[in-house]
Protein backbone atom coordinates (compact mmCIF):
# COMPACT_ATOMS: atom_id res chain seq x y z
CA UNK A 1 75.17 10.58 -18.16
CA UNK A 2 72.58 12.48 -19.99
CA UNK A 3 70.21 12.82 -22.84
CA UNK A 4 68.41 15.49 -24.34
CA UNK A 5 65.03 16.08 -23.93
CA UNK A 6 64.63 15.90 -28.03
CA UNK A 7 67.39 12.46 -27.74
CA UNK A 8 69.55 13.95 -30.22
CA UNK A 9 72.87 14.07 -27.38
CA UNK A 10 73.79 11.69 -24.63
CA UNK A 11 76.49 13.88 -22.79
CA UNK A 12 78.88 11.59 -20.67
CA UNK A 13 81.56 12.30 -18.02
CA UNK A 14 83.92 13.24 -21.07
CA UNK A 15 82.25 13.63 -24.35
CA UNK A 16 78.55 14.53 -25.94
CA UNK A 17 77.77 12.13 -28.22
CA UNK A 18 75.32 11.76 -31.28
CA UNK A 19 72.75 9.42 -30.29
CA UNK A 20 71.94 8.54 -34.01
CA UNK A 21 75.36 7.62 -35.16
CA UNK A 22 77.91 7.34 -31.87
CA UNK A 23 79.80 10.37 -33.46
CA UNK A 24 81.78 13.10 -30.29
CA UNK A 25 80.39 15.88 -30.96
CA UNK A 26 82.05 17.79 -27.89
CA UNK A 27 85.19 16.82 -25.72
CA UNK A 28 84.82 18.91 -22.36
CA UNK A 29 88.44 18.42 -21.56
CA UNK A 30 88.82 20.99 -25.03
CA UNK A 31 85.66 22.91 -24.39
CA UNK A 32 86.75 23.76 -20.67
CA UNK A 33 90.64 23.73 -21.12
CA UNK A 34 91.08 27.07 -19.86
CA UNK A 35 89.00 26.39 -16.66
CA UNK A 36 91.25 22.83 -16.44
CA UNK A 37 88.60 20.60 -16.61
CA UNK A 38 89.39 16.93 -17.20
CA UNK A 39 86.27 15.32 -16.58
CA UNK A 40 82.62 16.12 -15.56
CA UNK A 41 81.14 14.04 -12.43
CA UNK A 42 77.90 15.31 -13.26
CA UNK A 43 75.99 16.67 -16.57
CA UNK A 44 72.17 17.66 -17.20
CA UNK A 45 70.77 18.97 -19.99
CA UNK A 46 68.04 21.55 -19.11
CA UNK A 47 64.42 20.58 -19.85
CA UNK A 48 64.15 22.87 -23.08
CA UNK A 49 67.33 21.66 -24.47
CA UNK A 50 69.13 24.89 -24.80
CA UNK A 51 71.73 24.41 -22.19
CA UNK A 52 73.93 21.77 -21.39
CA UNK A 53 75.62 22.15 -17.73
CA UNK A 54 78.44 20.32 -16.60
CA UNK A 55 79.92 20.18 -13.04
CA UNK A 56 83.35 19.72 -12.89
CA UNK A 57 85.52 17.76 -9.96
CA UNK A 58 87.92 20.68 -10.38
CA UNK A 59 85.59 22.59 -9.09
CA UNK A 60 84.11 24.82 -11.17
CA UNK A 61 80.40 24.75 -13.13
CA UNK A 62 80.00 25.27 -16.65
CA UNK A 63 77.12 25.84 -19.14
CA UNK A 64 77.34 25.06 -23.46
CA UNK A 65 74.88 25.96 -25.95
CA UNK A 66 73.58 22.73 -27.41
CA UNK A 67 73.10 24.84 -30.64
CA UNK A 68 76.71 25.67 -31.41
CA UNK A 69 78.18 23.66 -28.37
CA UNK A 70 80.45 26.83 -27.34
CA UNK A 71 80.80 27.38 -23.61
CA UNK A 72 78.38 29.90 -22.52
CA UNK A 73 79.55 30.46 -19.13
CA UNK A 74 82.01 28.90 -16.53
CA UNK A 75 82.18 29.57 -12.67
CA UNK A 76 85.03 28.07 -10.88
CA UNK A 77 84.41 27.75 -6.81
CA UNK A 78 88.03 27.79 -4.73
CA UNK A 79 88.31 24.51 -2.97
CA UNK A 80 85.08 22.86 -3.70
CA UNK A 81 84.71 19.51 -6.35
CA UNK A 82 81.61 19.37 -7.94
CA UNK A 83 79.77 16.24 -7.90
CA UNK A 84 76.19 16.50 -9.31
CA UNK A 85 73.95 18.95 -11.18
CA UNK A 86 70.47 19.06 -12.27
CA UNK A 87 68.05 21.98 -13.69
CA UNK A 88 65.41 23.48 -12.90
CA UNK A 89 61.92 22.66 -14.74
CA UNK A 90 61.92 26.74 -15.95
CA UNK A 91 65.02 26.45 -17.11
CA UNK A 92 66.12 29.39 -14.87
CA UNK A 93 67.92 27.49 -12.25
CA UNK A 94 70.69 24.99 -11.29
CA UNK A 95 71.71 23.04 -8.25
CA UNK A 96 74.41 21.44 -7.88
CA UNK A 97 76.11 18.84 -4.90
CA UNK A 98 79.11 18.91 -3.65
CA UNK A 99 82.25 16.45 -2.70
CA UNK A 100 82.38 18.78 0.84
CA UNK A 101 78.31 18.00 1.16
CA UNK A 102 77.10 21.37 0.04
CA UNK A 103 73.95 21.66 -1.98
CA UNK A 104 74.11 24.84 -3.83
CA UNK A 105 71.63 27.06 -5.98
CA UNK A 106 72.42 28.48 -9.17
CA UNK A 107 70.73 31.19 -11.43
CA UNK A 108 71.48 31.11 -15.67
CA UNK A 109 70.92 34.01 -16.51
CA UNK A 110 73.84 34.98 -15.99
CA UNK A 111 75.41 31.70 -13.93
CA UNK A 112 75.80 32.66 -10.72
CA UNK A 113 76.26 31.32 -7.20
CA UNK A 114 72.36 31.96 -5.19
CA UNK A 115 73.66 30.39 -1.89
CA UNK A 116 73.84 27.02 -0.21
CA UNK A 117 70.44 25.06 0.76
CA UNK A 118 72.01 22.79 3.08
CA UNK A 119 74.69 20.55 3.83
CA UNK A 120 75.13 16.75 4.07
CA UNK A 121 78.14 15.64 6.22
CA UNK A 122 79.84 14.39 3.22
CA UNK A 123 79.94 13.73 -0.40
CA UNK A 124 76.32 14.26 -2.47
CA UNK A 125 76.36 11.80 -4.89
CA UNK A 126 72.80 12.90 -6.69
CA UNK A 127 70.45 15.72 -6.38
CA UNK A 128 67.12 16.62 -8.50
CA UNK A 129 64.81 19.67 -8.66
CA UNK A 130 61.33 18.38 -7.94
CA UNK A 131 58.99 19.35 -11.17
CA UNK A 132 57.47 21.80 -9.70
CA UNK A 133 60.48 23.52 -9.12
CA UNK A 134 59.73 24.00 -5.44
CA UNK A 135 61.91 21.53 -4.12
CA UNK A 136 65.15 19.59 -4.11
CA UNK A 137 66.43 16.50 -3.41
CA UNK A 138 69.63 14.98 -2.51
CA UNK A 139 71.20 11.81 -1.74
CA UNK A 140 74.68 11.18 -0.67
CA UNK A 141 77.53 8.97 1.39
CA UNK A 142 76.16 9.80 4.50
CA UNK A 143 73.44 7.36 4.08
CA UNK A 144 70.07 10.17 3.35
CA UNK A 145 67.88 11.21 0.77
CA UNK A 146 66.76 14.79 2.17
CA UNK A 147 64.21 17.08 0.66
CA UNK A 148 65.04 21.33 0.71
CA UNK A 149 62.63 24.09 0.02
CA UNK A 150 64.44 26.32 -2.20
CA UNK A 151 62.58 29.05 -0.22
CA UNK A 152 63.65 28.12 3.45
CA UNK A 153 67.24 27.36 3.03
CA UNK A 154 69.11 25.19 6.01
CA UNK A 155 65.53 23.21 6.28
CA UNK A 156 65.75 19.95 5.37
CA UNK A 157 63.40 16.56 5.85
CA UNK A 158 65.67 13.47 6.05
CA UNK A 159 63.31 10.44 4.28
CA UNK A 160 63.89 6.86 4.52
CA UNK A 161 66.16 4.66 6.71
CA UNK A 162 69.47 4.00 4.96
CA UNK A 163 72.25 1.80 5.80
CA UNK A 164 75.03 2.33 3.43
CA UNK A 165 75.25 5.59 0.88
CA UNK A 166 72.70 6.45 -1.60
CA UNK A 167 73.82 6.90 -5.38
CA UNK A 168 71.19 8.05 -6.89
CA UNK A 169 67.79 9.79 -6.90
CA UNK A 170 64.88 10.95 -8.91
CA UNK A 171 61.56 12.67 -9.02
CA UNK A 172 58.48 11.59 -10.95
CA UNK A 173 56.78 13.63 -13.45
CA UNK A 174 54.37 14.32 -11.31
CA UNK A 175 56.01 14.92 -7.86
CA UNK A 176 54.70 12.30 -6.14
CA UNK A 177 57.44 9.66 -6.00
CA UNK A 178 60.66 9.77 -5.50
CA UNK A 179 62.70 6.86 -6.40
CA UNK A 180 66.80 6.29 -5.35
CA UNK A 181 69.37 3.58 -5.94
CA UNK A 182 71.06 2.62 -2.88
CA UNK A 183 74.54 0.70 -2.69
CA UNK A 184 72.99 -1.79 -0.59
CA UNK A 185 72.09 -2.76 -4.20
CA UNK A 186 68.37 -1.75 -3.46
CA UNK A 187 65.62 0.42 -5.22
CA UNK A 188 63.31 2.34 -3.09
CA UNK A 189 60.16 4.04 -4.12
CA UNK A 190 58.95 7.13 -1.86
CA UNK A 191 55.17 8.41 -2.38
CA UNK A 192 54.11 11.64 -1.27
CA UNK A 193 50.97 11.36 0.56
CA UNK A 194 50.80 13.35 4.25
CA UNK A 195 54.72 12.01 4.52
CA UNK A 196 56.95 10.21 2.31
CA UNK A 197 57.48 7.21 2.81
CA UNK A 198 59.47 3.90 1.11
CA UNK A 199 58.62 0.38 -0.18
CA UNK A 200 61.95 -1.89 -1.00
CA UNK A 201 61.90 -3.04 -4.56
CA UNK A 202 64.66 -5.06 -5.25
């Protein structure tokens, strides 16, 4: 799930919603019936509220204006299911992960493949841009949270000791922390200081 940056939308795996009065606004499997799209794993509003980008287990990646909620733009990707997506803090970029552990870049304007950052050996379950926009994170079923310089693709830094597959991660406003839910049914903080490293929160 999703909300807008002004909290007007919460965009789910099937529907945008209202956030004032519950009311669907959009239903992707309509918006994206051409490209066969049944239901978004992963959606993410960019940071200036204009786009709306949905990634699609059918495999394809698709962008709607939040200010008339028609599709933009839709790439579809041969054999690939899309898994998670997140923007860029310029708004100029997407990445997305991958059921076949691919983390890929994305321009917007137009939406269009970049390349691939890195691999996991299987599914990505999250990834995040960091906020300076230098960075990316991802976290998957192969039990790592890794770190990729958009700049140097195929380098990654592996962070933390994991036993069982991470579901989620995030940045902090200020780049400094990283914080990831774990299906060990832990929450681990990550500060930036010469390394990253983790404290166990729960």
């Amino acid at each position: 799930m999703a909300i807008s940056p002004d909290n007007n939308w919460i965009a789910a795996s099937n529907h945008v919603y209202d956030s004032r009065d519950g009311r669907a606004i959009i239903d992707f499997k309509h918006a994206f019936g051409a490209a066969g799209a049944a239901q978004m794993y992963g959606v993410a509003f960019s940071p200036n509220g204009r786009w709306l980008a949905g990634a699609a287990i059918q495999g394809f990646v698709g962008l709607l204006d939040t200010r008339t909620w028609a599709v933009r733009d839709v790439v579809k990707v041969p054999d690939t299911s899309f898994i998670s997506v997140s923007f860029s803090p310029d708004n100029k970029q997407l990445v997305t992960g991958e059921d076949e552990g691919n983390v890929r870049l994305w321009s917007i304007e137009p939406l269009r493949q970049i390349g691939i950052l890195g691999r996991h050996t299987s599914r990505i379950k999250s990834v995040a841009f960091s906020p300076n926009g230098n960075e990316v994170a991802s976290a998957g079923d192969d039990n790592t949270i890794r770190l990729w310089d958009i700049n140097n693709p195929g380098v990654s830094r592996q962070i933390g000791t994991h036993t069982k597959p991470v579901l989620s991660v995030a940045y902090s406003p200020d780049g400094r922390q990283i914080v990831s839910g774990e299906h060990d049914h832990s929450v681990r903080l990550y500060t930036r200081h010469r390394s990253l490293w983790g404290y166990r929160l729960n």
